[in-house]
C-alpha atoms as a PDB file:
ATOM      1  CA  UNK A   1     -32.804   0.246  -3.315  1.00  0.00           C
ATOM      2  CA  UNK A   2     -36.441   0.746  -2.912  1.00  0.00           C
ATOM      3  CA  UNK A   3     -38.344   4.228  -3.749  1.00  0.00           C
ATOM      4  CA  UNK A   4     -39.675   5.703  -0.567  1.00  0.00           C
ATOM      5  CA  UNK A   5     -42.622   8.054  -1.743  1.00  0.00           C
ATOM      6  CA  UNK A   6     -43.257  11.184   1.242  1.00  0.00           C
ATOM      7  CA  UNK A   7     -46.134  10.592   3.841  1.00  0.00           C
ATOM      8  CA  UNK A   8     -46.899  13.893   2.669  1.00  0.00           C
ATOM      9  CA  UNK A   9     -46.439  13.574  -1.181  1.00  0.00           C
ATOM     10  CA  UNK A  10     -50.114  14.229  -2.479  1.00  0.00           C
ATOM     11  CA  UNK A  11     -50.462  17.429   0.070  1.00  0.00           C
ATOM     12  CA  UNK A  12     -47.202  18.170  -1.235  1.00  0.00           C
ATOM     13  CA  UNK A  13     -47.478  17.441  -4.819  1.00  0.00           C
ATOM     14  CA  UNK A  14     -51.414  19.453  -4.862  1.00  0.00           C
ATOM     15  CA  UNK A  15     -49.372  22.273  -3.548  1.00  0.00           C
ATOM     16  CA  UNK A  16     -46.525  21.881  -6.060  1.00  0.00           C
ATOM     17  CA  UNK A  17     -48.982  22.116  -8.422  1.00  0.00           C
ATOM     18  CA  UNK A  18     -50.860  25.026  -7.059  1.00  0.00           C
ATOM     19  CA  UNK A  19     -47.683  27.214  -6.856  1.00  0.00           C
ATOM     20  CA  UNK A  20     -46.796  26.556 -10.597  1.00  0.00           C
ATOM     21  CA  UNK A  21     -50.643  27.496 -11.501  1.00  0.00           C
ATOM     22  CA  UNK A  22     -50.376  30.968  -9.453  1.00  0.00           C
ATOM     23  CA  UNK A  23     -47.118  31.808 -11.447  1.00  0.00           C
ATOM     24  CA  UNK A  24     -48.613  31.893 -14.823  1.00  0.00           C
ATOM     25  CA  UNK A  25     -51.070  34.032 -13.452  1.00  0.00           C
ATOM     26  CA  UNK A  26     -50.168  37.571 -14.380  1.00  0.00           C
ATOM     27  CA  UNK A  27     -49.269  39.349 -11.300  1.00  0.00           C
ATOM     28  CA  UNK A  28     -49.552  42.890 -10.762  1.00  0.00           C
ATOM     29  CA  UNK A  29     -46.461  44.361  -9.915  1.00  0.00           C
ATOM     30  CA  UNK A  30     -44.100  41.312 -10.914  1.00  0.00           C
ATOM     31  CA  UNK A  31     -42.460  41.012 -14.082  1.00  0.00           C
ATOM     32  CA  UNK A  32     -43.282  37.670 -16.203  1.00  0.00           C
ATOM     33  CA  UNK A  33     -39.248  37.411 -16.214  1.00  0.00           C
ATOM     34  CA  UNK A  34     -39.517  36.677 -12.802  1.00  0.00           C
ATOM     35  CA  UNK A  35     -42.690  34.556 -12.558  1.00  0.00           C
ATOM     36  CA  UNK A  36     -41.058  32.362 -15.396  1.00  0.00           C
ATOM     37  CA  UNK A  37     -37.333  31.898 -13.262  1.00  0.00           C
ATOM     38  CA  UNK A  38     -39.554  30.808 -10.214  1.00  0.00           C
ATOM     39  CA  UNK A  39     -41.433  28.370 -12.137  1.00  0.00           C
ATOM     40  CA  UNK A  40     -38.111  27.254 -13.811  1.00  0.00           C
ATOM     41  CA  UNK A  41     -35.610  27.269 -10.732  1.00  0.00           C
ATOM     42  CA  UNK A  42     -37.899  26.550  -7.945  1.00  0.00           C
ATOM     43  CA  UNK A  43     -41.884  25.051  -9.148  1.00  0.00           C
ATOM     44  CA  UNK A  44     -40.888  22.499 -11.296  1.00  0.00           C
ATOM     45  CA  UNK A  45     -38.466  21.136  -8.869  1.00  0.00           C
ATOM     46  CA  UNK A  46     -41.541  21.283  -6.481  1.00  0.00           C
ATOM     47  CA  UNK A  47     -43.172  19.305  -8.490  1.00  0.00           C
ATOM     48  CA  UNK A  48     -40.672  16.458  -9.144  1.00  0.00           C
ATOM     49  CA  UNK A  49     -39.516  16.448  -5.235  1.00  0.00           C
ATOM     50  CA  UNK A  50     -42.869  16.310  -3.558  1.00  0.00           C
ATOM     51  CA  UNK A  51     -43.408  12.572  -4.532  1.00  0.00           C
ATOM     52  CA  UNK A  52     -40.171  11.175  -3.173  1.00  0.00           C
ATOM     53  CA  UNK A  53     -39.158  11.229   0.564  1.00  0.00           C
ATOM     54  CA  UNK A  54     -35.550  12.402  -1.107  1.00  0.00           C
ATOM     55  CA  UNK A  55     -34.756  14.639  -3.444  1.00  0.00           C
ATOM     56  CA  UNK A  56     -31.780  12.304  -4.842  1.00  0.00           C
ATOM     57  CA  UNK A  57     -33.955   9.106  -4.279  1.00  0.00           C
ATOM     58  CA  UNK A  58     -36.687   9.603  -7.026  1.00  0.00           C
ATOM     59  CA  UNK A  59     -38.746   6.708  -9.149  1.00  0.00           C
ATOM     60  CA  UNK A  60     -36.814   6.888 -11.984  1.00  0.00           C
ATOM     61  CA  UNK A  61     -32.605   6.551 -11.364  1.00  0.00           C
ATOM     62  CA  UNK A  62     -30.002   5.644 -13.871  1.00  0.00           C
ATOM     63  CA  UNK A  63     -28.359   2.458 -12.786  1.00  0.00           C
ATOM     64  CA  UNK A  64     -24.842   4.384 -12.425  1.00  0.00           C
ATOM     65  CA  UNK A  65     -26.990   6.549  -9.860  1.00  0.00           C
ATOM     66  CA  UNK A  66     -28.347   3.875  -8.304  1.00  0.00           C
ATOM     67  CA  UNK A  67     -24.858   2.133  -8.109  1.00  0.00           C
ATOM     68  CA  UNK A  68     -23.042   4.988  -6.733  1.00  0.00           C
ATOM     69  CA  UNK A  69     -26.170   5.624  -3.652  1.00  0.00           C
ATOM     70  CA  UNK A  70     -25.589   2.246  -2.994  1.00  0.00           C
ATOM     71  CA  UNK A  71     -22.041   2.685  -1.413  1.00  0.00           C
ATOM     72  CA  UNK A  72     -23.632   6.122   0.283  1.00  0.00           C
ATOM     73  CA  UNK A  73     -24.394   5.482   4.219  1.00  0.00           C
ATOM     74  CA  UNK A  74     -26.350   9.117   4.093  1.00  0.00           C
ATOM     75  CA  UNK A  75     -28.708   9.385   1.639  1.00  0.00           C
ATOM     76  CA  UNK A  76     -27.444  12.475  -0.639  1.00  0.00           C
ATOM     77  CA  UNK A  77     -26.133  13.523  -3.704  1.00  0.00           C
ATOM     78  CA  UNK A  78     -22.041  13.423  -2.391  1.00  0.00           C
ATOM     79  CA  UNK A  79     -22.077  15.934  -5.230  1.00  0.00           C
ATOM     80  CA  UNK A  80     -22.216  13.336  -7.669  1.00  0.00           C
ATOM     81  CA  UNK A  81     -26.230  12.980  -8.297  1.00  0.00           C
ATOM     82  CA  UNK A  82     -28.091  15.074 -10.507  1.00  0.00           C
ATOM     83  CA  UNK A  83     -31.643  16.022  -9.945  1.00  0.00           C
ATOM     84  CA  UNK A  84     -32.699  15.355 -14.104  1.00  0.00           C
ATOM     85  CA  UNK A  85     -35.682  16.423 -15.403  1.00  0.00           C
ATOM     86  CA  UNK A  86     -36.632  14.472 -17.630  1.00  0.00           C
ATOM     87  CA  UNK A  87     -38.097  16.472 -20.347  1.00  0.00           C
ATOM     88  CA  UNK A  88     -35.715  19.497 -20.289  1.00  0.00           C
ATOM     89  CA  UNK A  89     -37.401  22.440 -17.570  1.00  0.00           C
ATOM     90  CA  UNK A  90     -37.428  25.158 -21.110  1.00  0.00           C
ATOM     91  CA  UNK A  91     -39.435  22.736 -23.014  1.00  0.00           C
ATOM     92  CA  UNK A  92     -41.891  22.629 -19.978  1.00  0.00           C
ATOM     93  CA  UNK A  93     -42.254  25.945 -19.423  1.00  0.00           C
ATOM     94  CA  UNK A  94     -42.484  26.560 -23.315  1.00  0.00           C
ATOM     95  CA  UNK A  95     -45.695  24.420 -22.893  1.00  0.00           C
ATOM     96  CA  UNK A  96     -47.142  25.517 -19.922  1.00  0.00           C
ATOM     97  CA  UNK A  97     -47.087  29.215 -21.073  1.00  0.00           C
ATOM     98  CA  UNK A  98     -48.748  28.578 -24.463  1.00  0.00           C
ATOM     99  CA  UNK A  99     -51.421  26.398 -22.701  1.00  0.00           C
ATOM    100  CA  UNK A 100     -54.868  27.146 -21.559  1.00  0.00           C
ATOM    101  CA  UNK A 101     -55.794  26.772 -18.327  1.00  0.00           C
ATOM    102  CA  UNK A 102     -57.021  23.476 -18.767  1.00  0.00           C
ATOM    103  CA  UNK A 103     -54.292  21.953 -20.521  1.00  0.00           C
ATOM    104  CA  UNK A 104     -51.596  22.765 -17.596  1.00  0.00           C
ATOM    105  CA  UNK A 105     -52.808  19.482 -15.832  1.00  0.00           C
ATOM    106  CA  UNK A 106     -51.850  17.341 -18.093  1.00  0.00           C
ATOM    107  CA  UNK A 107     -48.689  18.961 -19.177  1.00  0.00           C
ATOM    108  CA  UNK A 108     -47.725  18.956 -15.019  1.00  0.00           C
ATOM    109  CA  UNK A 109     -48.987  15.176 -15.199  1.00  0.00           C
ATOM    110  CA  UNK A 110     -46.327  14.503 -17.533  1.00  0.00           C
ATOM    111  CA  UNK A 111     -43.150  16.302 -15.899  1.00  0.00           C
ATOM    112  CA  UNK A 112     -40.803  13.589 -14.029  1.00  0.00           C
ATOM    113  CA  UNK A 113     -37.662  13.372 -12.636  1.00  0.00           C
ATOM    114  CA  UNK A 114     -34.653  10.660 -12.975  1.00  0.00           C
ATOM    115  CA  UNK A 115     -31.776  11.011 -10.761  1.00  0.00           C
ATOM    116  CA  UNK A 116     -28.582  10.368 -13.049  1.00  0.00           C
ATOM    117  CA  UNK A 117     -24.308  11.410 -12.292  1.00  0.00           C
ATOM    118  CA  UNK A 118     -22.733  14.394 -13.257  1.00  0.00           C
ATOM    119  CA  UNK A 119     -21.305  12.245 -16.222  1.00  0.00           C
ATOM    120  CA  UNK A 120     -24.173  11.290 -17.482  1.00  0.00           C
ATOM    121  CA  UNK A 121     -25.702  14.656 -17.092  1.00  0.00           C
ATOM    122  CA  UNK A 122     -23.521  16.166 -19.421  1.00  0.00           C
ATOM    123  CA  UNK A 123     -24.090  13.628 -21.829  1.00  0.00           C
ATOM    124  CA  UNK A 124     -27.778  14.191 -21.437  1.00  0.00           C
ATOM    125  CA  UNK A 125     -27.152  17.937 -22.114  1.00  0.00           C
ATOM    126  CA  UNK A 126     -25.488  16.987 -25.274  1.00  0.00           C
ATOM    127  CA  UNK A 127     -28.188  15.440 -26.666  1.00  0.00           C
ATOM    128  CA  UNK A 128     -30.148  18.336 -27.845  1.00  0.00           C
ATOM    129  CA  UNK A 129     -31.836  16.902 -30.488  1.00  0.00           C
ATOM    130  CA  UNK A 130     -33.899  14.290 -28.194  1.00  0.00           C
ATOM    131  CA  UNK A 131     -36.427  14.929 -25.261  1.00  0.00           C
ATOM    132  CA  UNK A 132     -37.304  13.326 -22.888  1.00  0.00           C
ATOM    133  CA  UNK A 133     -37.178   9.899 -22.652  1.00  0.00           C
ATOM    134  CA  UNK A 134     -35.262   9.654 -26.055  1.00  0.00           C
ATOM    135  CA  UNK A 135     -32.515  11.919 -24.393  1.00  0.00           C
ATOM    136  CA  UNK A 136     -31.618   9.103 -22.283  1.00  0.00           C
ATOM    137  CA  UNK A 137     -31.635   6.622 -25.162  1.00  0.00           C
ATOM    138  CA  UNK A 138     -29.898   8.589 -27.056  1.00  0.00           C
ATOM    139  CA  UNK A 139     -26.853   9.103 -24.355  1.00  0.00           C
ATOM    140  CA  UNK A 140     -27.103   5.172 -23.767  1.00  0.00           C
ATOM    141  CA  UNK A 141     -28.269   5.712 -20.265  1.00  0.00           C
ATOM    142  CA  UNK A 142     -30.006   2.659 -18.655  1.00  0.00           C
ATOM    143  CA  UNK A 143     -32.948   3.754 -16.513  1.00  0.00           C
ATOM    144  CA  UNK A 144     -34.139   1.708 -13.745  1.00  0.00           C
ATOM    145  CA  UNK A 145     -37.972   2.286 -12.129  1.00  0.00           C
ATOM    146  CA  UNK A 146     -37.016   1.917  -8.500  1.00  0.00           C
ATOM    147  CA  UNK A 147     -40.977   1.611  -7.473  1.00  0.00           C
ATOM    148  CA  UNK A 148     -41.448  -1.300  -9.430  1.00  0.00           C
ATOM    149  CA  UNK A 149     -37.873  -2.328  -9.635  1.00  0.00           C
ATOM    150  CA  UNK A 150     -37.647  -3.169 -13.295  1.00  0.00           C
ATOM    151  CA  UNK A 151     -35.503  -1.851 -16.252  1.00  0.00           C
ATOM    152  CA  UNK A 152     -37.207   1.483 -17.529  1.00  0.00           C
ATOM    153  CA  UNK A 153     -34.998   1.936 -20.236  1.00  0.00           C
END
């Protein structure tokens, strides 16, 4: 199942990007409570949807994912895809608020998303002592990289 990437995604993605920037502005008038649940509940999904044409049809999918959209005539989650970030959304956010303005490229640069099932996203929750990448290593979860259709992990 190939990776579609958006007509739109680097309009998209600058604007992703732009959106998370403005929210760790301070804001007159708006608590940093609430700038911080928008960047955690809506941004960083921004960011990890704007590349993909779907939001359950990213690069990176676990090959139970993948396995499961195959026998899917509409593309969709059938309420048993997760939408993973990779390295957990706190840890991001941890980052981006201790970073200087500068550094916030690179951390955005670095967040991804790997669609996995409901299974394996508990399993990924239970492994609290790994991040990213080593999460899914550490849950046994092979990772497949749909743009160059190879094994990721």
């Amino acid at each position: 199942m190939p990776y579609i990437r958006h007509k739109s995604a680097d309009e998209r993605t600058s604007s992703a990007r732009a959106l998370v920037k403005a929210l760790l502005r301070e804001m007159p008038g708006v608590s940093s409570v609430h700038q911080n649940e928008c960047i955690h509940r809506v941004a960083l999904y921004k960011i990890t949807e704007a590349d993909c044409k779907y939001k359950f049809r990213t690069r990176y999918m676990s090959n139970a994912a993948l396995e499961f959209a195959k026998t899917q005539t509409k593309i969709g989650s059938g309420g048993v895809l997760v939408h993973e970030h990779v390295t957990e959304r706190s840890k991001i956010i941890s980052s981006l608020l201790k970073a200087s303005p500068e550094e916030v490229d690179a951390i955005l640069d670095s967040v991804v998303a790997c669609v996995v099932t409901k299974e394996e996203h508990k399993k990924l929750n239970n492994s609290k002592k790994a991040h990213g990448w080593e999460r899914y290593r550490a849950a046994e979860i092979r990772v497949r990289d749909t743009l160059t259709d190879s094994q990721h992990i």
